[in-house]
N, C-alpha and C. Protein backbone atom coordinates (compact mmCIF):
# COMPACT_ATOMS: atom_id res chain seq x y z
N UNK A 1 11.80 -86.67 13.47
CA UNK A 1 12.59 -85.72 14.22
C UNK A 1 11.71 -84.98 15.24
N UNK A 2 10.71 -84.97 14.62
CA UNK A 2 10.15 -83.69 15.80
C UNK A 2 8.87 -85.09 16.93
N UNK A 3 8.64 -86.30 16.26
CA UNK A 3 8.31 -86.67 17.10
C UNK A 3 9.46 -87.28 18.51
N UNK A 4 10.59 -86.70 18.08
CA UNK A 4 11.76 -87.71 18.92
C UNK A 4 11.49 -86.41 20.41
N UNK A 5 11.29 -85.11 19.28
CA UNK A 5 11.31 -83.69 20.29
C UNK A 5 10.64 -83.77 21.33
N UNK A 6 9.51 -84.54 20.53
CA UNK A 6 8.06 -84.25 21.83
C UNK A 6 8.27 -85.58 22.72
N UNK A 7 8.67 -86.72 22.26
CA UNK A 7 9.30 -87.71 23.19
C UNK A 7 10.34 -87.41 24.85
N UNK A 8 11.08 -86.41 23.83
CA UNK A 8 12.12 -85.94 24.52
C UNK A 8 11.64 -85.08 25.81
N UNK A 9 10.88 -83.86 25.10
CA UNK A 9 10.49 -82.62 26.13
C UNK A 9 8.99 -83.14 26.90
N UNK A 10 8.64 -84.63 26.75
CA UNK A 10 7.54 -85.30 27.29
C UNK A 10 6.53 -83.91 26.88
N UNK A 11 6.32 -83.34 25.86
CA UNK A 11 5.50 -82.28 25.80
C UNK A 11 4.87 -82.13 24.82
N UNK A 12 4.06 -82.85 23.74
CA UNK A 12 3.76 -82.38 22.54
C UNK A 12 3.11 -81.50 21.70
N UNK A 13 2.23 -80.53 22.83
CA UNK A 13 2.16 -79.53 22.77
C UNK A 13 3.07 -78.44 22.34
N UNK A 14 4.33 -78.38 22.70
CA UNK A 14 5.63 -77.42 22.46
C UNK A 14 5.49 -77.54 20.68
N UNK A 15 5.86 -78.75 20.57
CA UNK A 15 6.34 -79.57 19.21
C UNK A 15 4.91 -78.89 18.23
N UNK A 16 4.05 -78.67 18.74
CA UNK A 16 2.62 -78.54 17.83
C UNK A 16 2.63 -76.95 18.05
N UNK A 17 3.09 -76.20 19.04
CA UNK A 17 3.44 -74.79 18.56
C UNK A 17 4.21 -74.31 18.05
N UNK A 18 5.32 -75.03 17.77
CA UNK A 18 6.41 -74.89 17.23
C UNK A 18 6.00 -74.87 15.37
N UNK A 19 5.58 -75.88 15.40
CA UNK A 19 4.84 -76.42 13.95
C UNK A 19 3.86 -75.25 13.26
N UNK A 20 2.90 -74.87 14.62
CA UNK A 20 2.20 -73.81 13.67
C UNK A 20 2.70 -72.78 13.94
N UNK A 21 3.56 -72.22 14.22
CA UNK A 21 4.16 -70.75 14.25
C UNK A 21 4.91 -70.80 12.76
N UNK A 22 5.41 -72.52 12.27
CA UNK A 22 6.13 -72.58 11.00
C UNK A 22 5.09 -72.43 10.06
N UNK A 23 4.19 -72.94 10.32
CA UNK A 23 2.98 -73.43 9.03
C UNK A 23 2.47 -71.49 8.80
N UNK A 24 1.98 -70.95 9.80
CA UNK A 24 1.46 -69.39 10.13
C UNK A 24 2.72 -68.10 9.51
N UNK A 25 3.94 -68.91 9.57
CA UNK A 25 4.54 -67.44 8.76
C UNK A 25 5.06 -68.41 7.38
N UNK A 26 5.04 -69.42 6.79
CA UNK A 26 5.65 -70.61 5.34
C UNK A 26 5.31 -68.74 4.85
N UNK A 27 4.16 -68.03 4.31
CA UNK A 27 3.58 -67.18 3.30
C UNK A 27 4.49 -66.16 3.49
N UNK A 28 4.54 -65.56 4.73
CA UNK A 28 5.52 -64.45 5.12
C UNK A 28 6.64 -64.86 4.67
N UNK A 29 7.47 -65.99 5.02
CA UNK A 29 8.97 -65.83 4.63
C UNK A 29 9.17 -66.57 2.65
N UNK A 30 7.94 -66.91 2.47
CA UNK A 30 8.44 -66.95 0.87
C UNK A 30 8.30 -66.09 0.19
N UNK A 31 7.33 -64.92 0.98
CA UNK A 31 6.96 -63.57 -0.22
C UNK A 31 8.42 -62.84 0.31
N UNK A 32 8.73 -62.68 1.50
CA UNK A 32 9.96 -61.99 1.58
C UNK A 32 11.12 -62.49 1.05
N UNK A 33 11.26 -63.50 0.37
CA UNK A 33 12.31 -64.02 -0.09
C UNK A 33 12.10 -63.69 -2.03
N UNK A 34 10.92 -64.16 -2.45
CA UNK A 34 10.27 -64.07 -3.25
C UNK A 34 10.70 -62.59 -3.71
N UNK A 35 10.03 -61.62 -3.10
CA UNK A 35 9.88 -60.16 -3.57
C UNK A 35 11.50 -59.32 -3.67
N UNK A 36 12.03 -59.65 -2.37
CA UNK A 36 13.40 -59.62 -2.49
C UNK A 36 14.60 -59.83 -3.53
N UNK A 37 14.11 -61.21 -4.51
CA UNK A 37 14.49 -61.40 -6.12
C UNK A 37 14.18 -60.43 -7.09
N UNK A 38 13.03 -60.27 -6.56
CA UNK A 38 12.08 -59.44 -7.58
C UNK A 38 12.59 -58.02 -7.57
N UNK A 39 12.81 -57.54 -6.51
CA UNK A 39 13.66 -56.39 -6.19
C UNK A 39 15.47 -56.27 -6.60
N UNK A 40 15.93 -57.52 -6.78
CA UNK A 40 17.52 -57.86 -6.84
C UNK A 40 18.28 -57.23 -5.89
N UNK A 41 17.17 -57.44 -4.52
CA UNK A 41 17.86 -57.13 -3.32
C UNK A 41 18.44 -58.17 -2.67
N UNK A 42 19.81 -58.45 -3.24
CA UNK A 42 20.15 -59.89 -3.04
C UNK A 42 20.61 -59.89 -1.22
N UNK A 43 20.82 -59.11 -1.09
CA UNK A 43 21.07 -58.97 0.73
C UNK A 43 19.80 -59.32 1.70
N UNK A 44 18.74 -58.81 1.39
CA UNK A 44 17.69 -59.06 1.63
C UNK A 44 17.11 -60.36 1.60
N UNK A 45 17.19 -60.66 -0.01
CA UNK A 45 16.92 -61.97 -0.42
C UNK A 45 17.89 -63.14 0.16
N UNK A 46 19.38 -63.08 0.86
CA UNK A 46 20.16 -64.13 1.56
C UNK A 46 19.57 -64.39 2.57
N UNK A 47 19.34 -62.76 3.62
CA UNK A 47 18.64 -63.28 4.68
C UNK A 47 17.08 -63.84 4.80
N UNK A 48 16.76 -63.33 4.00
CA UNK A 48 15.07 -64.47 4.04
C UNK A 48 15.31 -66.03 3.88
N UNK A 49 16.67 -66.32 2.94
CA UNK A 49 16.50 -67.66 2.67
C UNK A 49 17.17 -68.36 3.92
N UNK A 50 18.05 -67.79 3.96
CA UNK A 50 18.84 -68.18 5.41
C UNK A 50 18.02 -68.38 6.45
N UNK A 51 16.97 -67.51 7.06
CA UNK A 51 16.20 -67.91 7.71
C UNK A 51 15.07 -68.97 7.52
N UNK A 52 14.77 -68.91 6.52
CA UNK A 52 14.31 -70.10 5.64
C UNK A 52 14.66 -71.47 5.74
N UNK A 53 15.30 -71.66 5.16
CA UNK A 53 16.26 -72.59 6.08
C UNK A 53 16.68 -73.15 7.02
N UNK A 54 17.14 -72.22 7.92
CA UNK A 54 17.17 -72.82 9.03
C UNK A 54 15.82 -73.05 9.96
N UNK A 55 14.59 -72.54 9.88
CA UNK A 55 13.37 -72.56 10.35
C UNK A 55 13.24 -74.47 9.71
N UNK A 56 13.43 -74.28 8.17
CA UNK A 56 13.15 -75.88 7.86
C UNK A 56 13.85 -76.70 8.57
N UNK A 57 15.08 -76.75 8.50
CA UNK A 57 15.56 -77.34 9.34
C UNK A 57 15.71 -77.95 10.65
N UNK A 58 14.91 -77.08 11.47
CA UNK A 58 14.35 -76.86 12.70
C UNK A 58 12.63 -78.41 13.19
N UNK A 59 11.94 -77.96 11.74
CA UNK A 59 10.84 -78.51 11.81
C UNK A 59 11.27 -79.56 11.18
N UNK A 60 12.15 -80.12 10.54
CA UNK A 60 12.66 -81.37 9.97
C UNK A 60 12.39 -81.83 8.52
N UNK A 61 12.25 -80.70 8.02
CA UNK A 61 11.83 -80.84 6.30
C UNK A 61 13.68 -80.65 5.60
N UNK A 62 14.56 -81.60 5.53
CA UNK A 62 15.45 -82.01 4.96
C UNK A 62 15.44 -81.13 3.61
N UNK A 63 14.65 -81.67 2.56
CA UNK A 63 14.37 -81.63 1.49
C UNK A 63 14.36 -80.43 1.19
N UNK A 64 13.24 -79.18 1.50
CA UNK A 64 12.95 -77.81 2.19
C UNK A 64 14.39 -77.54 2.09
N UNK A 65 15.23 -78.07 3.31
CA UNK A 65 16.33 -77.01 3.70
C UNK A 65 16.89 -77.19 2.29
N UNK A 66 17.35 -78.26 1.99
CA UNK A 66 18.16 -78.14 0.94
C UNK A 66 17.97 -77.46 -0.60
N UNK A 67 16.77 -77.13 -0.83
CA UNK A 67 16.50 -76.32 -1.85
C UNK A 67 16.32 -74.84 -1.02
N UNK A 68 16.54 -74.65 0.16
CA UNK A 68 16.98 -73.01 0.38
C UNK A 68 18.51 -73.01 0.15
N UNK A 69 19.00 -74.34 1.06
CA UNK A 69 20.53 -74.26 0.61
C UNK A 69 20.85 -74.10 -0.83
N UNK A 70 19.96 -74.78 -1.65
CA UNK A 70 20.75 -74.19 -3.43
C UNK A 70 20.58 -72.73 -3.94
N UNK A 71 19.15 -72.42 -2.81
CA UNK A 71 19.49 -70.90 -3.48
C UNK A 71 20.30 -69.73 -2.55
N UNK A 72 20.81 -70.04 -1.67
CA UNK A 72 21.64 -69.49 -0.94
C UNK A 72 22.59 -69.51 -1.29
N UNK A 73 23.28 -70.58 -1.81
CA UNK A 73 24.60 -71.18 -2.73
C UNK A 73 24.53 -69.85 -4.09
N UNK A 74 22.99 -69.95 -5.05
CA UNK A 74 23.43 -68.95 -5.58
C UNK A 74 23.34 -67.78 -5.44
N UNK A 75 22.53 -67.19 -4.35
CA UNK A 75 22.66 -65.90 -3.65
C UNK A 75 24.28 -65.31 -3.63
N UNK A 76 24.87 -66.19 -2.64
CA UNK A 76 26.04 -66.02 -2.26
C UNK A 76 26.95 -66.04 -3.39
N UNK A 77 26.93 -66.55 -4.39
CA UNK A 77 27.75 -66.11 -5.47
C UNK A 77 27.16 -65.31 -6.77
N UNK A 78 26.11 -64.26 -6.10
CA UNK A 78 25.83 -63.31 -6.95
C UNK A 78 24.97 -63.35 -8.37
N UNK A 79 24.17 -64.99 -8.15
CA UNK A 79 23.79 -65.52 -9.58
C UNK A 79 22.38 -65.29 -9.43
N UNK A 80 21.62 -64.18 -9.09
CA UNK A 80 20.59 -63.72 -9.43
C UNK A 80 19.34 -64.71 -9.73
N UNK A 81 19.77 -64.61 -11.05
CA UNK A 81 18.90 -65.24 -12.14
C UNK A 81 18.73 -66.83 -11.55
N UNK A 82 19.56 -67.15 -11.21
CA UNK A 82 19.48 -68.61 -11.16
C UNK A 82 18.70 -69.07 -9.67
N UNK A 83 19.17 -67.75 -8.86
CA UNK A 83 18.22 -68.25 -7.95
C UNK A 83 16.50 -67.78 -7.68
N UNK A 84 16.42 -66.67 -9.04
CA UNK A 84 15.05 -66.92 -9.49
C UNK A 84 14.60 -68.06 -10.28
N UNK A 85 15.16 -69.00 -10.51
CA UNK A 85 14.67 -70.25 -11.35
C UNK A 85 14.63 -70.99 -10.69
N UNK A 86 15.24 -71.28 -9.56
CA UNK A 86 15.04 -72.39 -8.70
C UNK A 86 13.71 -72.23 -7.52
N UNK A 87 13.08 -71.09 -7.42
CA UNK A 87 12.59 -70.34 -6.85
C UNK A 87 10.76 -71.65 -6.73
N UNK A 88 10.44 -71.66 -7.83
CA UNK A 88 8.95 -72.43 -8.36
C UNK A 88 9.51 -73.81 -7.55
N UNK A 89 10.67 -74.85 -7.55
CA UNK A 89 10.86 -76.18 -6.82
C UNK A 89 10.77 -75.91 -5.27
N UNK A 90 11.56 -74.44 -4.58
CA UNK A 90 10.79 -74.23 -3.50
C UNK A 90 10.16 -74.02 -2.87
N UNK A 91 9.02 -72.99 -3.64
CA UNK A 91 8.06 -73.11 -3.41
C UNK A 91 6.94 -74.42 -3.09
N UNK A 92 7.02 -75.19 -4.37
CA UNK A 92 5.88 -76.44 -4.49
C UNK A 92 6.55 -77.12 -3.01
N UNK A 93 7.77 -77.02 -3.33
CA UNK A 93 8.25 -78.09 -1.39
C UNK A 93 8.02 -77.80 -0.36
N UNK A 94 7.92 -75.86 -0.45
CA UNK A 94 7.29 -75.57 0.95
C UNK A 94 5.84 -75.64 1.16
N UNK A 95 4.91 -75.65 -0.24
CA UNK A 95 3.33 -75.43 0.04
C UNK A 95 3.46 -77.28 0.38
N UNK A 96 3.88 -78.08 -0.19
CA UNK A 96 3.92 -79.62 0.14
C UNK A 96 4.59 -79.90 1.84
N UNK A 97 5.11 -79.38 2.00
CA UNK A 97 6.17 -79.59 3.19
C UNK A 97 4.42 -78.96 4.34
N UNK A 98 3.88 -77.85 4.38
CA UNK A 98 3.00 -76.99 4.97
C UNK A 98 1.80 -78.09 5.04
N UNK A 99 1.87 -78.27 4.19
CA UNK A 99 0.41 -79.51 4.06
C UNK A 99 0.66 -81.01 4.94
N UNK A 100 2.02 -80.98 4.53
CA UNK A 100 2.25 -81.85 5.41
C UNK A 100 2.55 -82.15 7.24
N UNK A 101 2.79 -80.73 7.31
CA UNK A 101 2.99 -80.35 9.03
C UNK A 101 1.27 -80.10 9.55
N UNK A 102 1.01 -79.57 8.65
CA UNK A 102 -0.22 -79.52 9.26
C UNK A 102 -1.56 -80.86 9.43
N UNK A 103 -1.46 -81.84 8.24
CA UNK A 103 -1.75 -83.32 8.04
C UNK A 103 -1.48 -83.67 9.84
N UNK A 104 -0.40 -84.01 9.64
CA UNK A 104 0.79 -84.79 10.79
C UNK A 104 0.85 -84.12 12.33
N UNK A 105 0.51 -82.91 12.21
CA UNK A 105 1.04 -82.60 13.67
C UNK A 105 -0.29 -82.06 14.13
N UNK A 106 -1.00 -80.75 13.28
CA UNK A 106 -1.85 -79.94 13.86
C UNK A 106 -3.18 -80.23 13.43
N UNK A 107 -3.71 -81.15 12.79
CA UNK A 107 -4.96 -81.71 12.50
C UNK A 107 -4.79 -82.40 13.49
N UNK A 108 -4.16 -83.72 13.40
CA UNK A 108 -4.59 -85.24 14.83
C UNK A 108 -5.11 -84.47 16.40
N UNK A 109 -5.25 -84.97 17.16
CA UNK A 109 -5.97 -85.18 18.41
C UNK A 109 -5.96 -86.28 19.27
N UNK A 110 -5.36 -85.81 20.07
CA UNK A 110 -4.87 -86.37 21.49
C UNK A 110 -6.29 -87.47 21.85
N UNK A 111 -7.51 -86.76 21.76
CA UNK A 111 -8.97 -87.21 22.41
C UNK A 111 -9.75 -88.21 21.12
N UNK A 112 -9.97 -89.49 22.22
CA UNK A 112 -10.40 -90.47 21.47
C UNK A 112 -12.24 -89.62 21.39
């Protein structure tokens, strides 16, 4: 997906700032989502995941979005608890997903 971006905007530079502006806040938006449970500030905690989400979505981590989508699912119907349990699978996908943007996009080099 995001190599189709940089195909697209002939720019791959864009695509590689785009990437680390995601990789530079992954910590910021899981502690705010994170602490937000912890608080049972579930308003708080929708919009972190929501943004969450859609940021994954953006950078093309499928997988990512869809485990914000399950805990948004139980945000939105008030199930607390459950979306502190699902909490540890999104994590490991976003520190895996992070390792992987950064592998793939912002390690390589243009210069032979």
């Amino acid at each position: 997906m995001l190599e189709e971006l940089g195909q697209e905007l002939e720019d791959i530079a864009t695509v590689r700032a785009f990437v680390s502006d995601y990789v530079a806040f992954w910590d910021e938006r899981i502690h705010r989502l994170t602490s937000s449970l912890a608080e049972e500030d579930a308003k708080a905690a929708l919009e972190a995941v929501v943004n969450l989400r859609a940021a994954s979505t953006m950078v093309g981590a499928p997988r990512l979005s869809a485990l914000a989508s399950r805990v948004e699912g139980f945000l939105r119907s008030f199930q607390l608890r459950e979306a502190l349990g699902a909490l540890p699978a999104l994590e490991r996908c976003g520190r895996d997903t992070v390792v992987e943007l950064r592998t793939t996009y912002l390690l390589t080099s243009d210069c032979v």
